[in-house]
PDB file of N, CA and C in Angstrom:
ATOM      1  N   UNK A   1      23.815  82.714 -60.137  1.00  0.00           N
ATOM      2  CA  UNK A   1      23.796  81.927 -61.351  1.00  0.00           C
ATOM      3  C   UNK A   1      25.027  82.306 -62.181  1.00  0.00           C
ATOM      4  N   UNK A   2      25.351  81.345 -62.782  1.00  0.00           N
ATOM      5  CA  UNK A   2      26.875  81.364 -63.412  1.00  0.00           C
ATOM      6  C   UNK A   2      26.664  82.345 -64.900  1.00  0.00           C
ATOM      7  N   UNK A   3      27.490  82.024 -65.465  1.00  0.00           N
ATOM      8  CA  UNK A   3      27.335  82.173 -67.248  1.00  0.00           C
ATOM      9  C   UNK A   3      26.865  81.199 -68.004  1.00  0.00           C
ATOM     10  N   UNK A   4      27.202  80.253 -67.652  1.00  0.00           N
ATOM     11  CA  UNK A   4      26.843  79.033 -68.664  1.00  0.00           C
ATOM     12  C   UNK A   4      25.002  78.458 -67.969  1.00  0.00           C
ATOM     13  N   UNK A   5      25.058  78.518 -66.568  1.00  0.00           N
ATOM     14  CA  UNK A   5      23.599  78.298 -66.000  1.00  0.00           C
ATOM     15  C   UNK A   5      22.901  79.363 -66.894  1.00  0.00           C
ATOM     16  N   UNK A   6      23.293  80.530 -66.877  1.00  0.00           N
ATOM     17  CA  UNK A   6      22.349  81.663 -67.600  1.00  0.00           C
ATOM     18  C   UNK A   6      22.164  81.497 -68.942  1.00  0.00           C
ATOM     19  N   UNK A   7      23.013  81.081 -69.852  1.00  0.00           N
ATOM     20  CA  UNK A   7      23.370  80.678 -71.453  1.00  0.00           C
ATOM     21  C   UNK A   7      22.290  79.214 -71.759  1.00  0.00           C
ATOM     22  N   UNK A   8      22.681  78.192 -70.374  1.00  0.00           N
ATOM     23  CA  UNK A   8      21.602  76.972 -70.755  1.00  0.00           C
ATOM     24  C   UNK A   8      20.296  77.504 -70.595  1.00  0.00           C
ATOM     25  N   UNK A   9      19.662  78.433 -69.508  1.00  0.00           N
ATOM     26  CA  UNK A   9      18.092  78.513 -69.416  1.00  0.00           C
ATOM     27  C   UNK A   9      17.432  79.842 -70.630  1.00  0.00           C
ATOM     28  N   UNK A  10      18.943  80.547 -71.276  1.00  0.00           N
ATOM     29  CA  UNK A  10      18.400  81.527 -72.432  1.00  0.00           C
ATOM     30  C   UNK A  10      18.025  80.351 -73.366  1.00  0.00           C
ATOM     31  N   UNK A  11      18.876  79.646 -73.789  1.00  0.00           N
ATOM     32  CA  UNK A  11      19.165  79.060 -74.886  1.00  0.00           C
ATOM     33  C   UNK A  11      17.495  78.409 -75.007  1.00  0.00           C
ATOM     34  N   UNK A  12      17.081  78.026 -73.790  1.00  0.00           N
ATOM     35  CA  UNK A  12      16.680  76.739 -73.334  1.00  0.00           C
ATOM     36  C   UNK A  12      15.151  77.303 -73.631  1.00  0.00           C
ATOM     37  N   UNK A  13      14.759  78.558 -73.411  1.00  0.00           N
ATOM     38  CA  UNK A  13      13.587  79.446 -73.322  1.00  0.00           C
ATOM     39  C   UNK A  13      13.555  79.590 -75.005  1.00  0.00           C
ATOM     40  N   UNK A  14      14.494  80.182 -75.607  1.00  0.00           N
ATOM     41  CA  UNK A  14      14.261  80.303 -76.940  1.00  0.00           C
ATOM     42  C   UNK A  14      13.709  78.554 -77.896  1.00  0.00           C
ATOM     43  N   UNK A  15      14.926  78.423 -77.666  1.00  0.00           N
ATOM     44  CA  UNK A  15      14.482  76.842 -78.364  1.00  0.00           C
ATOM     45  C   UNK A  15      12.708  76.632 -78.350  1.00  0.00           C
ATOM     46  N   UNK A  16      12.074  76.445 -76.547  1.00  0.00           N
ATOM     47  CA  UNK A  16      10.792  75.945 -76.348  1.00  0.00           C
ATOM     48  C   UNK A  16      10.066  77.270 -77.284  1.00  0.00           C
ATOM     49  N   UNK A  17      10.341  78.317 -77.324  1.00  0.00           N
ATOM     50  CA  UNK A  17       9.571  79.636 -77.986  1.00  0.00           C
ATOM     51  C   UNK A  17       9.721  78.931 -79.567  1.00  0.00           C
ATOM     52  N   UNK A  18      10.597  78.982 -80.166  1.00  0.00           N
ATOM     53  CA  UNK A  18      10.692  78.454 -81.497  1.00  0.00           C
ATOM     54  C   UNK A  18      10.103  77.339 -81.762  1.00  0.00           C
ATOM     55  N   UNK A  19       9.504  76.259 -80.977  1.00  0.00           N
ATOM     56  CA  UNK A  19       9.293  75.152 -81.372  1.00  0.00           C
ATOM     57  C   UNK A  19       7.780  75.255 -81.253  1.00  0.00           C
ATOM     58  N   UNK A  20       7.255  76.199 -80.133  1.00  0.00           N
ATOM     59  CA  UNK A  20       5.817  75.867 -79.804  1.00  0.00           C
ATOM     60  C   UNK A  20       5.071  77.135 -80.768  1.00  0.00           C
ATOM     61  N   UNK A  21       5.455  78.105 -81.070  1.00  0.00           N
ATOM     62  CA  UNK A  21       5.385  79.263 -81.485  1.00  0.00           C
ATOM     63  C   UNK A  21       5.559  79.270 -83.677  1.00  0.00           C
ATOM     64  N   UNK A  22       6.968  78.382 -83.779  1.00  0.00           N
ATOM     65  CA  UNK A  22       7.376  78.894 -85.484  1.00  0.00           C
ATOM     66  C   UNK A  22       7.894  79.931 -85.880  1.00  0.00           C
ATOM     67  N   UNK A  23       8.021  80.394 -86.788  1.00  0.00           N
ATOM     68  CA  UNK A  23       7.728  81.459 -87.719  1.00  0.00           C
ATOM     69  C   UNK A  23       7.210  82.268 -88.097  1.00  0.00           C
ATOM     70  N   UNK A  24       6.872  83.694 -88.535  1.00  0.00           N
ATOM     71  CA  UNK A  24       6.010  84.364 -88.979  1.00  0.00           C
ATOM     72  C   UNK A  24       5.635  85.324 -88.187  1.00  0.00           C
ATOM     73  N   UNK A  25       5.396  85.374 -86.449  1.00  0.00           N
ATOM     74  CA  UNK A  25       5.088  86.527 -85.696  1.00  0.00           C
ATOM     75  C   UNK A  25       5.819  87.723 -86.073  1.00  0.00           C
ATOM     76  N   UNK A  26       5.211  88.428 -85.138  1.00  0.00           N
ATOM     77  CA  UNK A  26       5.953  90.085 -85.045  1.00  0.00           C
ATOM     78  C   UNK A  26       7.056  89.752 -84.209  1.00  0.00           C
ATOM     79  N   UNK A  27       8.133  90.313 -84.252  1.00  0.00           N
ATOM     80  CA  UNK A  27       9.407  90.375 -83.320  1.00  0.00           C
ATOM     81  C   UNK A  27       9.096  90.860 -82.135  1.00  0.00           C
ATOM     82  N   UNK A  28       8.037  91.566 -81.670  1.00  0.00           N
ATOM     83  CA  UNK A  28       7.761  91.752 -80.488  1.00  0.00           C
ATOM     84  C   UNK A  28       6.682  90.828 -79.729  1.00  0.00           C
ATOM     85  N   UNK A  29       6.365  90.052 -80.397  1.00  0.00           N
ATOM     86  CA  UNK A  29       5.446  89.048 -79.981  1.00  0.00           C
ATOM     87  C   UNK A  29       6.349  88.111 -79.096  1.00  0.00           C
ATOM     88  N   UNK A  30       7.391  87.904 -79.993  1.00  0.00           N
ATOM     89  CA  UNK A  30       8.879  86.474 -79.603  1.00  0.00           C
ATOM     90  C   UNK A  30       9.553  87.463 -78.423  1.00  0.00           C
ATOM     91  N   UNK A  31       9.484  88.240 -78.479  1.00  0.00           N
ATOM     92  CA  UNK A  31      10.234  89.630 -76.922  1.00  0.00           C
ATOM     93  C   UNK A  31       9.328  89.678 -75.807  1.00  0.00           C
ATOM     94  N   UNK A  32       7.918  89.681 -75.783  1.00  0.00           N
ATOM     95  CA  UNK A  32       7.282  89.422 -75.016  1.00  0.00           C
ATOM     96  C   UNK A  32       7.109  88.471 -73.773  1.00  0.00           C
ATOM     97  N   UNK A  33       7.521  87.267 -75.356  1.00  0.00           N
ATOM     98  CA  UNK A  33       7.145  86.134 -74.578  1.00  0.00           C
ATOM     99  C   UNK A  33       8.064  85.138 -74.262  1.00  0.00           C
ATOM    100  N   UNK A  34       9.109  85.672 -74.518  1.00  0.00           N
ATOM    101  CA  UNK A  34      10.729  85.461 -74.056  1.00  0.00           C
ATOM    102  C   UNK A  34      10.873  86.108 -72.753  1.00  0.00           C
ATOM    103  N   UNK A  35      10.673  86.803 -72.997  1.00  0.00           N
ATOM    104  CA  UNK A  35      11.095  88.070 -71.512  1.00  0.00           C
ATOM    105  C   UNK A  35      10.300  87.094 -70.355  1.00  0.00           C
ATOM    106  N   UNK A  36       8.910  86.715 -70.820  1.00  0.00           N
ATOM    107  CA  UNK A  36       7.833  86.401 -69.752  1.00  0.00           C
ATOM    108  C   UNK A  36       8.561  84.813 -69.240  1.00  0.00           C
ATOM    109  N   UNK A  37       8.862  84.105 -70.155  1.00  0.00           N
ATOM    110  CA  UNK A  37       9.240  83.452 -69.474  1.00  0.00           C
ATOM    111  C   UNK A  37      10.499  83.281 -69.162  1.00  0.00           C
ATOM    112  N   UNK A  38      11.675  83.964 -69.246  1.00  0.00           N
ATOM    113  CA  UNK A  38      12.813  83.894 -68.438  1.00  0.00           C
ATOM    114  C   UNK A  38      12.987  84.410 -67.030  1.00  0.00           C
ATOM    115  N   UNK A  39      11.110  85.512 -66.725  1.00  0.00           N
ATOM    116  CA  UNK A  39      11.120  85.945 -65.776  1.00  0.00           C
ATOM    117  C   UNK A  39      10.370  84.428 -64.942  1.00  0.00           C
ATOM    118  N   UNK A  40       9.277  83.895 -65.127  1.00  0.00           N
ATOM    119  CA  UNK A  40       9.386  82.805 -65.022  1.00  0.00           C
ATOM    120  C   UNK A  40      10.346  82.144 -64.346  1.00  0.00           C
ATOM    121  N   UNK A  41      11.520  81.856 -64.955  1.00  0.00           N
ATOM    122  CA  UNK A  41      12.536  80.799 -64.741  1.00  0.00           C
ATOM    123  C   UNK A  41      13.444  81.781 -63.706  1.00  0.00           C
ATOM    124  N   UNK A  42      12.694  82.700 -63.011  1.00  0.00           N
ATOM    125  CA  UNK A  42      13.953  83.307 -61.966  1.00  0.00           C
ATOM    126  C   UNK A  42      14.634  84.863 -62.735  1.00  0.00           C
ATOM    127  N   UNK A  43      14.712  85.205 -63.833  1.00  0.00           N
ATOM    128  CA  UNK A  43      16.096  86.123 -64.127  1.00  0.00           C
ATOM    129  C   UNK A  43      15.395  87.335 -64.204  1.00  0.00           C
ATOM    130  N   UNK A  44      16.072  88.502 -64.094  1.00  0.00           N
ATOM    131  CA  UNK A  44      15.508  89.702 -63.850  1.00  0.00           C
ATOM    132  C   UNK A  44      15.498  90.003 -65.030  1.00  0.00           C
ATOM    133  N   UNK A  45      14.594  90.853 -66.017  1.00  0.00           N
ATOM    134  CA  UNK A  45      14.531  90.975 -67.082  1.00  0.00           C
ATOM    135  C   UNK A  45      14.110  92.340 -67.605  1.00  0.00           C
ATOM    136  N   UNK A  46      14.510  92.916 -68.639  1.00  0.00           N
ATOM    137  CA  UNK A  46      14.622  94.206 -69.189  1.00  0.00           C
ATOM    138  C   UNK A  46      14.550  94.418 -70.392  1.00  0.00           C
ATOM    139  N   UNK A  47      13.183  95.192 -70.895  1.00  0.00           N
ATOM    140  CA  UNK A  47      12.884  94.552 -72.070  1.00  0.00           C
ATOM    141  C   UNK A  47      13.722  96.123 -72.844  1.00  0.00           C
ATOM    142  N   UNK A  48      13.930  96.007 -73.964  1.00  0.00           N
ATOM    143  CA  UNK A  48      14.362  97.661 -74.980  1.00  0.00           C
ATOM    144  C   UNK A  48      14.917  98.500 -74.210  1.00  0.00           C
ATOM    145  N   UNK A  49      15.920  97.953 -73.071  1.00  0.00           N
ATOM    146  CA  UNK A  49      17.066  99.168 -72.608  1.00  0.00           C
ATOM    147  C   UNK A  49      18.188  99.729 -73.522  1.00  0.00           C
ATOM    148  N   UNK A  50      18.121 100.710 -73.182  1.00  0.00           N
ATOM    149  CA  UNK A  50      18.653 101.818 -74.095  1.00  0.00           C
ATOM    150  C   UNK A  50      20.364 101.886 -73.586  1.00  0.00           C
ATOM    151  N   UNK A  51      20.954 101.913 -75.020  1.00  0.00           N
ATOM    152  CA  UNK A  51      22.626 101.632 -74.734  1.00  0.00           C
ATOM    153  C   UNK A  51      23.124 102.998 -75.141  1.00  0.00           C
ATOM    154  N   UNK A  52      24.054 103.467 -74.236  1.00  0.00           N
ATOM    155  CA  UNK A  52      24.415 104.434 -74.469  1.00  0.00           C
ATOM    156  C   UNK A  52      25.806 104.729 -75.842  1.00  0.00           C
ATOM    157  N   UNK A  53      25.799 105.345 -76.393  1.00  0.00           N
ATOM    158  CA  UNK A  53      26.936 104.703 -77.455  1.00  0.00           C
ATOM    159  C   UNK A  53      27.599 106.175 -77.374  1.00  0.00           C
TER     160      UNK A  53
END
């Protein structure tokens, strides 16, 4: 999968999350259920990996 294939099905997952979902949850509610379905749609997913700085 390209960059832009990967950018349309992020984009594409958030949007449907925002529209069916709103406002107001916990931020880990919208991480959950983001993650769940981009795994869904194929992409390997990793939720609160730790960056080394």
């Amino acid at each position: 999968m390209d960059i832009e294939e990967l950018a349309r099905v992020t984009i594409d997952c958030g949007f449907h999350l925002h529209r069916n979902l709103g406002p107001g949850l916990l931020e880990s509610v919208y991480e959950a259920i983001m993650a769940n379905q981009l795994s869904r749609r194929g992409l390997k997913v990793q939720r609160q990996a730790a960056i080394p700085i």
